[in-house]
PDB file of N, CA and C in Angstrom:
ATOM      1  N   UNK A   1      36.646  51.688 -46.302  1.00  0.00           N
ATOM      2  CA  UNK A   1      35.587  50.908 -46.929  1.00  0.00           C
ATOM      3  C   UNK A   1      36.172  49.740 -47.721  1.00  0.00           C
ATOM      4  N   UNK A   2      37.244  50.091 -48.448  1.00  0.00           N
ATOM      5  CA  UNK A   2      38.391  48.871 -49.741  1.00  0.00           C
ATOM      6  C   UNK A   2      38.342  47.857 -48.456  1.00  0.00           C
ATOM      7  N   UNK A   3      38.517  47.650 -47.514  1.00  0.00           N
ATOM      8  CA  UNK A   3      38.516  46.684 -46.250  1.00  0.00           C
ATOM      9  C   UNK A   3      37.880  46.288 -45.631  1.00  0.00           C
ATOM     10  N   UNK A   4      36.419  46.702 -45.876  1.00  0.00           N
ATOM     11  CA  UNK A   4      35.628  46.247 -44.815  1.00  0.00           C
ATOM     12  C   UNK A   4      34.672  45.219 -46.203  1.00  0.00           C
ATOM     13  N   UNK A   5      35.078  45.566 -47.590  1.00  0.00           N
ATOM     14  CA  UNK A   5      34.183  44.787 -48.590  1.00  0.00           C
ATOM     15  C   UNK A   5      35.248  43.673 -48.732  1.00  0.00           C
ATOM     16  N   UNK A   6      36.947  43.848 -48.989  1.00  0.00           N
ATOM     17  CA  UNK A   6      37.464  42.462 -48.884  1.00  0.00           C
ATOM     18  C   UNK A   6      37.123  41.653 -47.450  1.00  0.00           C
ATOM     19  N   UNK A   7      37.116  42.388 -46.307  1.00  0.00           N
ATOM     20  CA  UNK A   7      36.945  41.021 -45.259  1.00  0.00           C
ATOM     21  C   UNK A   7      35.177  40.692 -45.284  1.00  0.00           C
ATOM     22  N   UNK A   8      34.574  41.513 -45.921  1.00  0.00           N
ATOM     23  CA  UNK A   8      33.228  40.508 -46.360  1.00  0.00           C
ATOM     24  C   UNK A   8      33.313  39.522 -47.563  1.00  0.00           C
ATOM     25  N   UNK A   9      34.119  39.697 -48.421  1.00  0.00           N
ATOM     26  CA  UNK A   9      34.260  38.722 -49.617  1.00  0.00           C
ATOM     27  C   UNK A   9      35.118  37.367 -48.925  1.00  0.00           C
ATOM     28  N   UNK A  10      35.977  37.639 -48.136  1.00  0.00           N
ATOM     29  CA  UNK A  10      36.878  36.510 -47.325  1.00  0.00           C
ATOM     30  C   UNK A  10      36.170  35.816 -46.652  1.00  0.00           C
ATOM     31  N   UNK A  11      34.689  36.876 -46.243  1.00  0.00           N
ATOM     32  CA  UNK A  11      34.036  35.636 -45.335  1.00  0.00           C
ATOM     33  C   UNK A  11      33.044  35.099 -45.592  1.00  0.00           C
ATOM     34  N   UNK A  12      32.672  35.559 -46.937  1.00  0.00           N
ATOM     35  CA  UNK A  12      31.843  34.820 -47.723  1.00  0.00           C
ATOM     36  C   UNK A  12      32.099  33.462 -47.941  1.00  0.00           C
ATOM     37  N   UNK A  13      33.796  33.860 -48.730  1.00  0.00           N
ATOM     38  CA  UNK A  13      34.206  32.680 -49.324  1.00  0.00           C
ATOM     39  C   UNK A  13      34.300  31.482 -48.271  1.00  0.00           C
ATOM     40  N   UNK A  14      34.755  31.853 -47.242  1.00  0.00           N
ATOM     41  CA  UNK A  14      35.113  31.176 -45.707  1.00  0.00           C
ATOM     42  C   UNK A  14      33.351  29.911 -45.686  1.00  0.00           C
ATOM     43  N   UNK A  15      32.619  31.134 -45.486  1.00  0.00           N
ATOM     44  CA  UNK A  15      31.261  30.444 -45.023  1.00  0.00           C
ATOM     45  C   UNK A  15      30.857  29.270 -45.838  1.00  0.00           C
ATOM     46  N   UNK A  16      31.210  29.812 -47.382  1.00  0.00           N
ATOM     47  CA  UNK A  16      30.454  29.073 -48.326  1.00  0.00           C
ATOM     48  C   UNK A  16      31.263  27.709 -48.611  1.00  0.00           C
ATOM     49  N   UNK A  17      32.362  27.549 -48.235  1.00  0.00           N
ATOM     50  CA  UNK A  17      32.802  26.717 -48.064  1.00  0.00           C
ATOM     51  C   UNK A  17      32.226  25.269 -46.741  1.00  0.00           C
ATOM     52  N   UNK A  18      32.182  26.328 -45.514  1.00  0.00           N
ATOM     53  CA  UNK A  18      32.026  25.293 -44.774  1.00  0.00           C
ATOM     54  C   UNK A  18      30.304  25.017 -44.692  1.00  0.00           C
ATOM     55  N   UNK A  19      29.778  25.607 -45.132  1.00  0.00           N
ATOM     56  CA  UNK A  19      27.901  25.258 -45.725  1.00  0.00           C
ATOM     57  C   UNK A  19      27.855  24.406 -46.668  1.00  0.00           C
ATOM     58  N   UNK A  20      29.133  24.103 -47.585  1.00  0.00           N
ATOM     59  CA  UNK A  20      29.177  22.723 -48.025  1.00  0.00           C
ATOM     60  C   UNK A  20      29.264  21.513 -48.006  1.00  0.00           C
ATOM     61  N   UNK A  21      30.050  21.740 -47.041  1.00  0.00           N
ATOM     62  CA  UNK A  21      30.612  20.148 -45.682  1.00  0.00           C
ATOM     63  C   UNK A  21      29.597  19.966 -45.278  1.00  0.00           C
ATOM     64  N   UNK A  22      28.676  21.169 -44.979  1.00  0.00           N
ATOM     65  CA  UNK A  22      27.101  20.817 -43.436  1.00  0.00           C
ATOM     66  C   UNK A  22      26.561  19.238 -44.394  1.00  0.00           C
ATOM     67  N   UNK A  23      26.711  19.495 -45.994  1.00  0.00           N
ATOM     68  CA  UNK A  23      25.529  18.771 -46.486  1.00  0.00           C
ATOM     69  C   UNK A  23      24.256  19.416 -46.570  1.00  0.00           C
ATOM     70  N   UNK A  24      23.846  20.845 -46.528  1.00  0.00           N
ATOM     71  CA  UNK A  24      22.437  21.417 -47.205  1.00  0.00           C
ATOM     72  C   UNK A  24      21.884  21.149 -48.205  1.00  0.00           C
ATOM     73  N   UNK A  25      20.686  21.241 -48.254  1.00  0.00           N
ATOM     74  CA  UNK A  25      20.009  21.295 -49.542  1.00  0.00           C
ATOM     75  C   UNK A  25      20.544  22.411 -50.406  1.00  0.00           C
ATOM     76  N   UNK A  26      20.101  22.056 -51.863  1.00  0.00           N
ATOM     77  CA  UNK A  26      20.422  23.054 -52.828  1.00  0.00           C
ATOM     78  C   UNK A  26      19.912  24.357 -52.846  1.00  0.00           C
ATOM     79  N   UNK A  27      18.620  24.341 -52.275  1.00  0.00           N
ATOM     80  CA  UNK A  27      17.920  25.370 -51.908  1.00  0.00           C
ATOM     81  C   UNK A  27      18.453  26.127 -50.719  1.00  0.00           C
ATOM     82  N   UNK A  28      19.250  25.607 -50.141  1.00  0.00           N
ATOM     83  CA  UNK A  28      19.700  26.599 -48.627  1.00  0.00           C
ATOM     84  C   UNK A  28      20.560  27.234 -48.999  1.00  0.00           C
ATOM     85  N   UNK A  29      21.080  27.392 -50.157  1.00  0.00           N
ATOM     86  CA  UNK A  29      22.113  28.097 -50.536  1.00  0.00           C
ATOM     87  C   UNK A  29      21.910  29.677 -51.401  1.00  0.00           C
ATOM     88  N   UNK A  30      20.224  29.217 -51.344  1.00  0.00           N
ATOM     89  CA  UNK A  30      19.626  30.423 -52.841  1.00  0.00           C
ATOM     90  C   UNK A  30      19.957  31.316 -51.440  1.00  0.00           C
ATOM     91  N   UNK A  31      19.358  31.357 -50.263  1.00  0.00           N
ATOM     92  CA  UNK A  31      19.210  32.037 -48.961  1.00  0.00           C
ATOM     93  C   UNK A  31      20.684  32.854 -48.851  1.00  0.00           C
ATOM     94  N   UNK A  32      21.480  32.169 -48.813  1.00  0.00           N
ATOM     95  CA  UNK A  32      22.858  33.021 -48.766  1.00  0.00           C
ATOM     96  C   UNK A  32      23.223  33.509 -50.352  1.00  0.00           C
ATOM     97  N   UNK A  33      22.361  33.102 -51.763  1.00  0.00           N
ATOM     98  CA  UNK A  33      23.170  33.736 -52.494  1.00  0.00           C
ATOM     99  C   UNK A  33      22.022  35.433 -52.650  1.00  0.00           C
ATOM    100  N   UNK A  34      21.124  35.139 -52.140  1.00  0.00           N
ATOM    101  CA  UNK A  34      20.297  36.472 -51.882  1.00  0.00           C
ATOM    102  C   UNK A  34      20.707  37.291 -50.774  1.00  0.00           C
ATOM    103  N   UNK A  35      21.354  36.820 -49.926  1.00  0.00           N
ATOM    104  CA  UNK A  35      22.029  38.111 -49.269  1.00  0.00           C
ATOM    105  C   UNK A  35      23.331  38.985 -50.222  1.00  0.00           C
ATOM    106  N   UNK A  36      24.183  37.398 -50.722  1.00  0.00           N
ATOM    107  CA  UNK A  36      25.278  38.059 -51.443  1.00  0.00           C
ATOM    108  C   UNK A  36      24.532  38.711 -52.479  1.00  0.00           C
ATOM    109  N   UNK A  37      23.786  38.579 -52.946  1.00  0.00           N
ATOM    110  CA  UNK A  37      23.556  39.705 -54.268  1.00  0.00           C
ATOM    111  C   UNK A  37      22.806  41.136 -53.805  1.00  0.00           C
ATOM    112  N   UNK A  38      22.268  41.353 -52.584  1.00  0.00           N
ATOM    113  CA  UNK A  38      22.213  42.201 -52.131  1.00  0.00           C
ATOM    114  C   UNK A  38      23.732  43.143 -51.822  1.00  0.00           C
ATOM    115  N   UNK A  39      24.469  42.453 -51.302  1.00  0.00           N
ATOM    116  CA  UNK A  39      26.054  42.705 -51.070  1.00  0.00           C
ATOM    117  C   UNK A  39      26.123  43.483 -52.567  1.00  0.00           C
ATOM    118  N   UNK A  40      26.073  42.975 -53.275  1.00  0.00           N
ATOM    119  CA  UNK A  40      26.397  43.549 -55.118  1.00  0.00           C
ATOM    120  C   UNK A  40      25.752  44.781 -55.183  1.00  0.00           C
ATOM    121  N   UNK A  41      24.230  44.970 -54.758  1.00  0.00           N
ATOM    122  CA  UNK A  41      23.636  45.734 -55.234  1.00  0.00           C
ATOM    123  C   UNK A  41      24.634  47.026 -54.833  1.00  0.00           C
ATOM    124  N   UNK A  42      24.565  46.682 -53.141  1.00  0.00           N
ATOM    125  CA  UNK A  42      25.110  47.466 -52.445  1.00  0.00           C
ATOM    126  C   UNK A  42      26.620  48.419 -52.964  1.00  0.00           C
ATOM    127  N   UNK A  43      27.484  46.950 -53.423  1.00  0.00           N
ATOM    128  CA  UNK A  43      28.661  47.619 -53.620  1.00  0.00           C
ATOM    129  C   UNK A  43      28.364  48.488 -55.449  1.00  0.00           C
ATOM    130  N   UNK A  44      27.301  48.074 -56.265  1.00  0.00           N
ATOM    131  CA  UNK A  44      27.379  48.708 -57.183  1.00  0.00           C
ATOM    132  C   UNK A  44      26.840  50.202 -57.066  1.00  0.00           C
ATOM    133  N   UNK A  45      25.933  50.081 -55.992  1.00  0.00           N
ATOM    134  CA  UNK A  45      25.741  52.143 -55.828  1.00  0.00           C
ATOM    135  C   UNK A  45      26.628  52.595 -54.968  1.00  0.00           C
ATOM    136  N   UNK A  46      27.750  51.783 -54.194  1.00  0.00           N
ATOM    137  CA  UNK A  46      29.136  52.443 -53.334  1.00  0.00           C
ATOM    138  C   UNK A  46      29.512  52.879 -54.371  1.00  0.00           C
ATOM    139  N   UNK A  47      29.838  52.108 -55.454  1.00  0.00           N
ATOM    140  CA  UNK A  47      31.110  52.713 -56.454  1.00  0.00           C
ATOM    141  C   UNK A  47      30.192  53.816 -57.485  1.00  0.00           C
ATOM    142  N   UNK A  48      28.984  53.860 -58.087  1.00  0.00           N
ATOM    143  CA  UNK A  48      28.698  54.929 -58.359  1.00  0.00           C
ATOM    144  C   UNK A  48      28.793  56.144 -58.034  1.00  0.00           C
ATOM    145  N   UNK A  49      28.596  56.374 -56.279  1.00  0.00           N
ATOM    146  CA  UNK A  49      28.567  57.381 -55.983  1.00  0.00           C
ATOM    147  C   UNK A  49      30.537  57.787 -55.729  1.00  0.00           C
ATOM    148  N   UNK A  50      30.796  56.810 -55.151  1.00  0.00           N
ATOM    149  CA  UNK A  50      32.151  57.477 -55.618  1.00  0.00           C
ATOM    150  C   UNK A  50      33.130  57.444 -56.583  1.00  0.00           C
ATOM    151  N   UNK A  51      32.737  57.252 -58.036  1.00  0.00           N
ATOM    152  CA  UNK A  51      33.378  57.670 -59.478  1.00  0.00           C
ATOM    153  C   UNK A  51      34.776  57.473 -59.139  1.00  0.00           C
ATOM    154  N   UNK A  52      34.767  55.948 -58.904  1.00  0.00           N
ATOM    155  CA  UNK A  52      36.351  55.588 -58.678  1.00  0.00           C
ATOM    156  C   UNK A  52      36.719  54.470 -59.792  1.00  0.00           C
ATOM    157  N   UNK A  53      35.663  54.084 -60.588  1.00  0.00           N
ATOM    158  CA  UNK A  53      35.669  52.995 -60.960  1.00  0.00           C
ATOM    159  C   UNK A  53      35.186  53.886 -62.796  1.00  0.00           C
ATOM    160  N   UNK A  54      35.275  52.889 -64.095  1.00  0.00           N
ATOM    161  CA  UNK A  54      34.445  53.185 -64.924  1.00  0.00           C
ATOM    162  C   UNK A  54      33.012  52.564 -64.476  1.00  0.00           C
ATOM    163  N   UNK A  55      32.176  53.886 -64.897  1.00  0.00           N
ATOM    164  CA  UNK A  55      30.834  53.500 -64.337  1.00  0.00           C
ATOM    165  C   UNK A  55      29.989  52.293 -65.417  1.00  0.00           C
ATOM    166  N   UNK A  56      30.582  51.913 -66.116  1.00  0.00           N
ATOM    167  CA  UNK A  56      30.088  50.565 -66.695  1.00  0.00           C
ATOM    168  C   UNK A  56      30.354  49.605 -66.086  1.00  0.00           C
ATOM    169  N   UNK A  57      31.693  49.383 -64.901  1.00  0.00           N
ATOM    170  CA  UNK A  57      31.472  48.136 -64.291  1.00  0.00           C
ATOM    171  C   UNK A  57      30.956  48.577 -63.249  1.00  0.00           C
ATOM    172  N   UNK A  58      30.783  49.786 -62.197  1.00  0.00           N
ATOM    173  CA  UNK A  58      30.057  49.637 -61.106  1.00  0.00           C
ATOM    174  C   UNK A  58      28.253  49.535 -61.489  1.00  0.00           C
ATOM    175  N   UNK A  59      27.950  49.738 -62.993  1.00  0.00           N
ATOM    176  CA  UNK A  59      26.337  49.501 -63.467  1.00  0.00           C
ATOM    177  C   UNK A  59      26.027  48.132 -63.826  1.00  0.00           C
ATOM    178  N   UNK A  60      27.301  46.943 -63.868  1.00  0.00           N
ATOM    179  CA  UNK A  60      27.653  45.443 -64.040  1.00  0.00           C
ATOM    180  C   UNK A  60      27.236  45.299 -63.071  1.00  0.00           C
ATOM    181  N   UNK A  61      28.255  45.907 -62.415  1.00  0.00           N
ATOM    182  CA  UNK A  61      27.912  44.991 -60.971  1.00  0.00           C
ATOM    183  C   UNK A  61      26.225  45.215 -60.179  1.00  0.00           C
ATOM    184  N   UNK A  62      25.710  46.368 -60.021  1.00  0.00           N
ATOM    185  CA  UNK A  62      24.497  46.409 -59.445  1.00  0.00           C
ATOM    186  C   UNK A  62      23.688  45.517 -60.554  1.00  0.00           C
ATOM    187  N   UNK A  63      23.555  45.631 -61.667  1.00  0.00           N
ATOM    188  CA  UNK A  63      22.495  44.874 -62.884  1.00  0.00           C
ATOM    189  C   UNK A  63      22.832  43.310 -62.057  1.00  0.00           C
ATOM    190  N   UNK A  64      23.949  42.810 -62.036  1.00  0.00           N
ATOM    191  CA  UNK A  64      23.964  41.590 -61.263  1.00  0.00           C
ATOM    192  C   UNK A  64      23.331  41.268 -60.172  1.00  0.00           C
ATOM    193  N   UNK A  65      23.532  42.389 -59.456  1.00  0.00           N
ATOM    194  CA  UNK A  65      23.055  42.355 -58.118  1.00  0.00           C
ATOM    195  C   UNK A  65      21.387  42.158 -58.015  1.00  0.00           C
ATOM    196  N   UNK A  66      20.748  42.976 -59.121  1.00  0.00           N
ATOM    197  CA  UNK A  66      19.633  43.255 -58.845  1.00  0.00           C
ATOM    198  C   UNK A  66      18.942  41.782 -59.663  1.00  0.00           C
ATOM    199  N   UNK A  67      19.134  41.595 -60.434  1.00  0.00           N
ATOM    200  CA  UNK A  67      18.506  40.509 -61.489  1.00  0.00           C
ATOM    201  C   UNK A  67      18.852  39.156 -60.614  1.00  0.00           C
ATOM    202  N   UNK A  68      20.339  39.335 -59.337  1.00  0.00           N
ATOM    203  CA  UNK A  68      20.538  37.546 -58.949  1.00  0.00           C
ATOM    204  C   UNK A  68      19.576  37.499 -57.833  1.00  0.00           C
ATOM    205  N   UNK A  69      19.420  38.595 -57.293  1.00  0.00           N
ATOM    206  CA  UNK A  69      18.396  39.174 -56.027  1.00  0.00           C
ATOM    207  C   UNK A  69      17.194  38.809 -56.318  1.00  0.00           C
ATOM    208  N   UNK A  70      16.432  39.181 -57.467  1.00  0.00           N
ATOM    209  CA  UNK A  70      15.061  38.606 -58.210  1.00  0.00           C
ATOM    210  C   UNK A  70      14.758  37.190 -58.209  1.00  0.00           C
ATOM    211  N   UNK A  71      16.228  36.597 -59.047  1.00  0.00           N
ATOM    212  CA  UNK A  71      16.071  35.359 -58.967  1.00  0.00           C
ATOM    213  C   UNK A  71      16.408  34.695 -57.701  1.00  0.00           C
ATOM    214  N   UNK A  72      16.981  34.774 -57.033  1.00  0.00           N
ATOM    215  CA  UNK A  72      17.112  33.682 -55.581  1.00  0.00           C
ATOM    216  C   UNK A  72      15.684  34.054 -54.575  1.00  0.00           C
ATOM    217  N   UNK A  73      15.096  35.698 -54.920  1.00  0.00           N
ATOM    218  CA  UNK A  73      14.425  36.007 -53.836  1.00  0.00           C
ATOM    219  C   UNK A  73      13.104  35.138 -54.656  1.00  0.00           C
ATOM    220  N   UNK A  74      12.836  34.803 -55.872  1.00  0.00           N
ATOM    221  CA  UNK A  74      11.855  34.184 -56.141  1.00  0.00           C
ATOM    222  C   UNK A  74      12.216  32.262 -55.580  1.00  0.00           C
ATOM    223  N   UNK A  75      13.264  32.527 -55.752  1.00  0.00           N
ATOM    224  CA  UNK A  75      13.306  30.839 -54.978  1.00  0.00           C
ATOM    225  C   UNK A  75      13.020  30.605 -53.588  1.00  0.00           C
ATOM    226  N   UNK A  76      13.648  31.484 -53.056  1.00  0.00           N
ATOM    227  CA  UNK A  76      13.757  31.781 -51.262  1.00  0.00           C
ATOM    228  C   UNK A  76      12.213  31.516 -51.045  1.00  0.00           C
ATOM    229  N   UNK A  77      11.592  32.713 -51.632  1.00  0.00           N
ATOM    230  CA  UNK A  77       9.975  32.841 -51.210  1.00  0.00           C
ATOM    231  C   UNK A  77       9.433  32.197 -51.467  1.00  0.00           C
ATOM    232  N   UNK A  78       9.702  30.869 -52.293  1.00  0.00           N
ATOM    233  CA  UNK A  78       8.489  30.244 -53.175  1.00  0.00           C
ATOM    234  C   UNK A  78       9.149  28.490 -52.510  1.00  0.00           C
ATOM    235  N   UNK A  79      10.558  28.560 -52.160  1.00  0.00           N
ATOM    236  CA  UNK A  79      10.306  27.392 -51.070  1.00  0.00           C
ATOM    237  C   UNK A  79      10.332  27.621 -49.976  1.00  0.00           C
ATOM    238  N   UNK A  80      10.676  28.295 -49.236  1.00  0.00           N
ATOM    239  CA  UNK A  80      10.855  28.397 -47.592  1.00  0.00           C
ATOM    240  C   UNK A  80       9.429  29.232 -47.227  1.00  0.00           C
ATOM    241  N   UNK A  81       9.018  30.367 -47.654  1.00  0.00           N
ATOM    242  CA  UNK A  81       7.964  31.074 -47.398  1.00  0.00           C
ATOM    243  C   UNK A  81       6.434  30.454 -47.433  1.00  0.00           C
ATOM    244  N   UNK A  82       6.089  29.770 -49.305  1.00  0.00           N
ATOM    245  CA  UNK A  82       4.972  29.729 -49.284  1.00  0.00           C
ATOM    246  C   UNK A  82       5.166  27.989 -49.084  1.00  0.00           C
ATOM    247  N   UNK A  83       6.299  27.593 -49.308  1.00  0.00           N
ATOM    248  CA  UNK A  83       6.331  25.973 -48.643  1.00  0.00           C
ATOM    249  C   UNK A  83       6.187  24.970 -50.288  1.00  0.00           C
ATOM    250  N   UNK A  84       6.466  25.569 -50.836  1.00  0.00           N
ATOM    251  CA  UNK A  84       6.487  24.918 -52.470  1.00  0.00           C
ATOM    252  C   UNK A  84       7.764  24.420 -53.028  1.00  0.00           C
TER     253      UNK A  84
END
């Protein structure tokens, strides 16, 4: 699993790089940062359940996850969805 979350962080970093060159809007980016904070949520109940970590940073990391998720998914939906 330690490998399959660094070669998703590598290809995050990879992507987000070259989605900068495209020239997108500022808004095309809430779209990928709502998947990555899903990624967070994700990795903050991996590490809960396996008590590898102090559970104050794997409860960091999901609180991030969940609150950046709120906020991008209210951007996502409110320009691409309802067209605002």
């Amino acid at each position: 699993m330690k490998k399959v979350i660094i070669a998703v962080g590598i290809f995050a970093i990879i992507l987000t790089i070259l989605l900068i060159y495209q020239g997108n809007s500022p808004e095309f980016f809430d779209i990928f940062g709502f998947v990555m904070f899903l990624y967070l949520i994700g990795l903050g109940i991996y590490m809960l359940k396996k008590n590898k970590k102090p559970e104050w940073i794997s409860l960091t990391i999901l609180e991030i996850g969940i609150l950046g998720s709120i906020v991008d998914g209210f951007i996502v939906i409110k320009t691409f969805i309802l067209g605002g």
